[in-house]
N, C-alpha and C. Protein backbone atom coordinates (compact mmCIF):
# COMPACT_ATOMS: atom_id res chain seq x y z
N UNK A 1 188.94 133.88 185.78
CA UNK A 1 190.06 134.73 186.15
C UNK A 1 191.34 133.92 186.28
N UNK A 2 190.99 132.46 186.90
CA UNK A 2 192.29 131.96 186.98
C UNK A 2 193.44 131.14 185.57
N UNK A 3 192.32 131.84 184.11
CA UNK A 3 193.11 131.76 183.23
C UNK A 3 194.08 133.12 182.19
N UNK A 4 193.27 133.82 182.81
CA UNK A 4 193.84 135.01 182.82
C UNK A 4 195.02 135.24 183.21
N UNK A 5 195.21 135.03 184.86
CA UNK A 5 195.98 135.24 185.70
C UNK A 5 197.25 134.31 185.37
N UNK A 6 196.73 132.76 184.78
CA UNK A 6 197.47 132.34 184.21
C UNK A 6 198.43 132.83 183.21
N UNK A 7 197.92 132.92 182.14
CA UNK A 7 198.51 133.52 180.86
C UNK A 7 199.69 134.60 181.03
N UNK A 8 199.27 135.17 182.29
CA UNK A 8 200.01 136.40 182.85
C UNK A 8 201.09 135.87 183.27
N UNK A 9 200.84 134.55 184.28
CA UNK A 9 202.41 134.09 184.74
C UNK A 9 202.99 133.44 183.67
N UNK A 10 202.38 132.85 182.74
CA UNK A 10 203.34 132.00 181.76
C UNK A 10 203.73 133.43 180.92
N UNK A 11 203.43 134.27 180.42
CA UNK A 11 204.19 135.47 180.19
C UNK A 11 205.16 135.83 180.74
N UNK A 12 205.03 136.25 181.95
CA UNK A 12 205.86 136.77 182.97
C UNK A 12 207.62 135.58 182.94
N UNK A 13 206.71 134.40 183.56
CA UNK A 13 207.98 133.60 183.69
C UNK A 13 208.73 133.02 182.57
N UNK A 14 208.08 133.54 181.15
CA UNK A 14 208.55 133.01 179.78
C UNK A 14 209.79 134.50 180.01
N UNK A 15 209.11 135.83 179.81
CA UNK A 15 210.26 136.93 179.96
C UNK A 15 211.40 137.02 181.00
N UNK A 16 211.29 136.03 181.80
CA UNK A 16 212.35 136.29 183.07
C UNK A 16 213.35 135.28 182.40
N UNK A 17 212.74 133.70 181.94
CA UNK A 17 213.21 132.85 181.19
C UNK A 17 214.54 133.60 180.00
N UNK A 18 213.70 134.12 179.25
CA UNK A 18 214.41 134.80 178.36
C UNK A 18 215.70 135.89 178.62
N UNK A 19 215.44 136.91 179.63
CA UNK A 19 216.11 137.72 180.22
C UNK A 19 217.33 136.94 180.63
N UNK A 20 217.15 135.88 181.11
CA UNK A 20 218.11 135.03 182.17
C UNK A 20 219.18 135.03 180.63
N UNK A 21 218.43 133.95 179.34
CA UNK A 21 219.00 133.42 178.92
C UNK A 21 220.22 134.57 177.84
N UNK A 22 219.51 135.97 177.67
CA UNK A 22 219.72 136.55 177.24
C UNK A 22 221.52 137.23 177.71
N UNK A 23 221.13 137.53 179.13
CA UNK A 23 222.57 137.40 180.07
C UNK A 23 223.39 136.23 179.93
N UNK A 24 222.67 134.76 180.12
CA UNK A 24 224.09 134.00 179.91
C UNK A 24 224.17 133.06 178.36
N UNK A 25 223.26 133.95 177.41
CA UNK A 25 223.99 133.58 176.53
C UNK A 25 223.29 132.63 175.25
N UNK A 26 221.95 131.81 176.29
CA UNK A 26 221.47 130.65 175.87
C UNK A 26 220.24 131.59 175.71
N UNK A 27 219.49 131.02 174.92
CA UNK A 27 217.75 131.64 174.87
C UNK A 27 216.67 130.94 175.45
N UNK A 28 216.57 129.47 174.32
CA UNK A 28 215.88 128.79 175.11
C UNK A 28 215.64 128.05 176.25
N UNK A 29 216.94 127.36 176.44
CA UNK A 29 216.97 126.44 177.22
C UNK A 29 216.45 126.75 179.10
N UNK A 30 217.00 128.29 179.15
CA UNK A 30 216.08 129.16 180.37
C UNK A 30 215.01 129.18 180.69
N UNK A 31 214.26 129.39 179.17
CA UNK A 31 212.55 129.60 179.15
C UNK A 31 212.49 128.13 179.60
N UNK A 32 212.46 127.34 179.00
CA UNK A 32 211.73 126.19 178.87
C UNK A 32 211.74 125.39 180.24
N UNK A 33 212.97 125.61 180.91
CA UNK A 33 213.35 125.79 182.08
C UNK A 33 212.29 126.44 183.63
N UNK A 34 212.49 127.43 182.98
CA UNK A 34 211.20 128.14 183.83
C UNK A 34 209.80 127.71 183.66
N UNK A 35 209.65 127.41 182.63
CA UNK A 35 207.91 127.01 182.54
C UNK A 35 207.97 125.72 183.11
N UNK A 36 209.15 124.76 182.91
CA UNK A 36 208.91 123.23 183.06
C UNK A 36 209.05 123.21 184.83
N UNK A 37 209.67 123.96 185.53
CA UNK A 37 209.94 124.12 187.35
C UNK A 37 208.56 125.12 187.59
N UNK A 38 208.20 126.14 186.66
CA UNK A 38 207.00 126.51 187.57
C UNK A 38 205.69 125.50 187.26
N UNK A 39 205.86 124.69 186.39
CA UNK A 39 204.68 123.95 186.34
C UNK A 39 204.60 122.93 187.32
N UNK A 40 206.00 122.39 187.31
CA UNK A 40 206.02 121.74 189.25
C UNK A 40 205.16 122.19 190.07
N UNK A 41 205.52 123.70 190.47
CA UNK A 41 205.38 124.04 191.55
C UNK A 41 203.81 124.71 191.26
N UNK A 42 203.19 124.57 189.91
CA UNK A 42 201.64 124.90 190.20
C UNK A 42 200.94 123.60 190.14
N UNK A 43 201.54 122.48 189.61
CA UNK A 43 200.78 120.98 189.87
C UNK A 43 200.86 120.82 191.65
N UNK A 44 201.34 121.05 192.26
CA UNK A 44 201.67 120.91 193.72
C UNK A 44 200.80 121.99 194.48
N UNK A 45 200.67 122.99 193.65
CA UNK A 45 199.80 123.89 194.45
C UNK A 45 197.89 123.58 193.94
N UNK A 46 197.95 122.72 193.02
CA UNK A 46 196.63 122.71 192.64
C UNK A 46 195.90 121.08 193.24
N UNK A 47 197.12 120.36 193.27
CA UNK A 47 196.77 119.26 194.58
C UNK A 47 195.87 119.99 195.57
N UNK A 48 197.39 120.93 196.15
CA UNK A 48 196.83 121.26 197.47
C UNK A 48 195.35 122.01 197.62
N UNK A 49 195.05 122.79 196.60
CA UNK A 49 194.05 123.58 196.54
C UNK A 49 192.64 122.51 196.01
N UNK A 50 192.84 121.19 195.61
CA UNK A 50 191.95 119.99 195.34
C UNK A 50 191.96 119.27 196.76
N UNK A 51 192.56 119.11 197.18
CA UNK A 51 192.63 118.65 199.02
C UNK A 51 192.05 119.27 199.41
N UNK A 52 191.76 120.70 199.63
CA UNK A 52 191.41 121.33 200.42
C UNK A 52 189.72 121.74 200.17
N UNK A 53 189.37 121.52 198.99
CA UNK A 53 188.49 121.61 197.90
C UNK A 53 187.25 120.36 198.89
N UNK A 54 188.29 119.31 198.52
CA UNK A 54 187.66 118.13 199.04
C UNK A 54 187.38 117.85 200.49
N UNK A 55 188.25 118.32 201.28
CA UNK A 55 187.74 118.49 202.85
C UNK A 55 186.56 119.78 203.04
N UNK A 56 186.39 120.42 202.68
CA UNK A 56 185.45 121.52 202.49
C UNK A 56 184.14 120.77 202.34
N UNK A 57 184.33 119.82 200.97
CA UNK A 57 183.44 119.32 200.64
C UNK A 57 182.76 118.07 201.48
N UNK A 58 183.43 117.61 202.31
CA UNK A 58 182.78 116.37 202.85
C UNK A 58 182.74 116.45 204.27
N UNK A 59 183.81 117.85 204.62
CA UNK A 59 183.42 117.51 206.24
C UNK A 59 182.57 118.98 206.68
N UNK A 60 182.52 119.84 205.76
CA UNK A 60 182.00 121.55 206.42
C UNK A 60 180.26 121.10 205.18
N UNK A 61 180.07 120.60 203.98
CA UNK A 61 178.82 120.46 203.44
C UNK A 61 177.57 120.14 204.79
N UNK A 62 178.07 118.88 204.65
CA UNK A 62 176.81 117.53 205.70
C UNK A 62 176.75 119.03 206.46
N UNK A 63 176.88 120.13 207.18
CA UNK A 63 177.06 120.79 208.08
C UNK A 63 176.14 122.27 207.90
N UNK A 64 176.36 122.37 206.20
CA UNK A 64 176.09 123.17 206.00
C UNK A 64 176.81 124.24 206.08
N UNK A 65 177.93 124.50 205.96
CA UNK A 65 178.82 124.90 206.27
C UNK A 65 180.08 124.92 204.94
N UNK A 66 180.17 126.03 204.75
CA UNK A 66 181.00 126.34 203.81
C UNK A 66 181.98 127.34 203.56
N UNK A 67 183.27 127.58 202.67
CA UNK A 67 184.65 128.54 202.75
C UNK A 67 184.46 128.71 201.45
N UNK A 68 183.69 129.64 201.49
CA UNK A 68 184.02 130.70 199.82
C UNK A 68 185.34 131.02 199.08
N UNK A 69 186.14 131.34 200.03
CA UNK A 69 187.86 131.86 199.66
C UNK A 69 188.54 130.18 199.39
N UNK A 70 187.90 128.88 199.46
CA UNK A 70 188.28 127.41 199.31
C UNK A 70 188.34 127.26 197.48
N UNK A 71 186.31 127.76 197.44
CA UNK A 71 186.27 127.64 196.38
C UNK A 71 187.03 128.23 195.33
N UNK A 72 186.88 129.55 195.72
CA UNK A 72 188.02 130.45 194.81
C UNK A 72 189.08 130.55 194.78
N UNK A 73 189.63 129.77 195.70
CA UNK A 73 190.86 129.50 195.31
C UNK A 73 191.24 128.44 194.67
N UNK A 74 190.60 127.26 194.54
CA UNK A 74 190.31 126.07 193.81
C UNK A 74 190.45 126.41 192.48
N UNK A 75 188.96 127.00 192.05
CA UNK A 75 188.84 127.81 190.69
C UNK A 75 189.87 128.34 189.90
N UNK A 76 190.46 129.47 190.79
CA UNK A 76 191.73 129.84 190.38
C UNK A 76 193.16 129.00 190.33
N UNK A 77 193.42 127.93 191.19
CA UNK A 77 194.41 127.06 191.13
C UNK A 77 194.13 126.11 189.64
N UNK A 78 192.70 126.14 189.52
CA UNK A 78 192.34 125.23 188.10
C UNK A 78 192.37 125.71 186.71
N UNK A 79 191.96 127.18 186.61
CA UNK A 79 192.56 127.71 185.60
C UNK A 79 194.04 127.73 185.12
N UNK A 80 194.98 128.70 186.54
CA UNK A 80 196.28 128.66 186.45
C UNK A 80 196.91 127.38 185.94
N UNK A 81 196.29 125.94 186.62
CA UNK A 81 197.22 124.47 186.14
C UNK A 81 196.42 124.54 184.73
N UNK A 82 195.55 124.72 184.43
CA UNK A 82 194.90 124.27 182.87
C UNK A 82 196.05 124.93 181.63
N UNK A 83 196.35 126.13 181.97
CA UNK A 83 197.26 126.93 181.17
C UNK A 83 198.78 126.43 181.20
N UNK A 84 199.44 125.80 182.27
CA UNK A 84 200.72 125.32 182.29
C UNK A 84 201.06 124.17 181.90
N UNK A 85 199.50 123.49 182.49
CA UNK A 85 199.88 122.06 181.65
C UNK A 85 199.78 121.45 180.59
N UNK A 86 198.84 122.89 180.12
CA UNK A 86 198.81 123.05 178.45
C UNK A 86 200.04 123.12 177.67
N UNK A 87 200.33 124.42 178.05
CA UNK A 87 201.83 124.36 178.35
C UNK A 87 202.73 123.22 178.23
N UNK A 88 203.29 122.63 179.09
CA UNK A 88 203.99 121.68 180.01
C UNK A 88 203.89 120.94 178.28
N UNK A 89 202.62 120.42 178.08
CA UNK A 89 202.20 119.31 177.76
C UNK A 89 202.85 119.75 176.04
N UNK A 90 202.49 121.13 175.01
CA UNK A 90 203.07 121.04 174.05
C UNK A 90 204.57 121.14 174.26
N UNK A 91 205.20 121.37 174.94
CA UNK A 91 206.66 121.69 175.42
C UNK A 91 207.39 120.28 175.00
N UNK A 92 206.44 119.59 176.10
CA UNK A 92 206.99 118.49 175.55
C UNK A 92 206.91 117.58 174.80
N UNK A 93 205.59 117.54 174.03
CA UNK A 93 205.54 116.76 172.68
C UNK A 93 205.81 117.62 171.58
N UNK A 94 206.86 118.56 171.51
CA UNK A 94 206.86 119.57 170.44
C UNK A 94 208.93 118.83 170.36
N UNK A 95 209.96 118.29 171.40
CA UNK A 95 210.97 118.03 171.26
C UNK A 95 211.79 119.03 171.36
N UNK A 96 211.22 120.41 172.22
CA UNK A 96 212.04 121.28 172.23
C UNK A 96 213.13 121.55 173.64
N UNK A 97 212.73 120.41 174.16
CA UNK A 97 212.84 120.43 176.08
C UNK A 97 213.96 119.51 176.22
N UNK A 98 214.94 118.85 174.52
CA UNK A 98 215.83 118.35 174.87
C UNK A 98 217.03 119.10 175.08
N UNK A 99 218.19 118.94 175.89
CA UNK A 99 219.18 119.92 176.15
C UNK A 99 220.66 119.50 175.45
């Protein structure tokens, strides 16, 4: 699901991209814009959701003890980054991200 959900935001934030650029004028330089700041901000959220992944894992296991909503959110933070940094990653070996 969390590539799904992905695909959906890189859609989403590719059309807002565009919309923007469409108002002031520029096309790409918006999009590319938007994908390259939300991929920031989902590498930062998929840390956090790998931190949290990992305390789950070493201090609630030995215990027996476990957060279902950890895992799934993990899962889903790993799909969502797999798709952006896919992303991210032809963006920028494609030479289109110069301004």
């Amino acid at each position: 699901k969390g590539l799904i959900y992905g695909f959906w935001m890189l859609l989403i934030a590719g059309i807002s991209g565009l919309l923007y650029g469409l108002a002031a004028g520029i096309l790409i330089q918006p999009l590319i814009f938007v994908i390259i700041f939300s991929t920031l901000l989902i590498i930062v959220n998929f840390f956090i959701s790998a931190l949290l992944m990992l305390l789950n894992t070493v201090l609630l296991m030995p215990f027996k003890k476990s957060f279902s909503n950890i895992t799934r959110y993990f899962s889903w933070s790993f799909g969502i980054f797999i798709v952006f940094f896919l992303t991210y990653t032809l963006i920028n070996y494609s030479g289109i991200h110069v301004f």
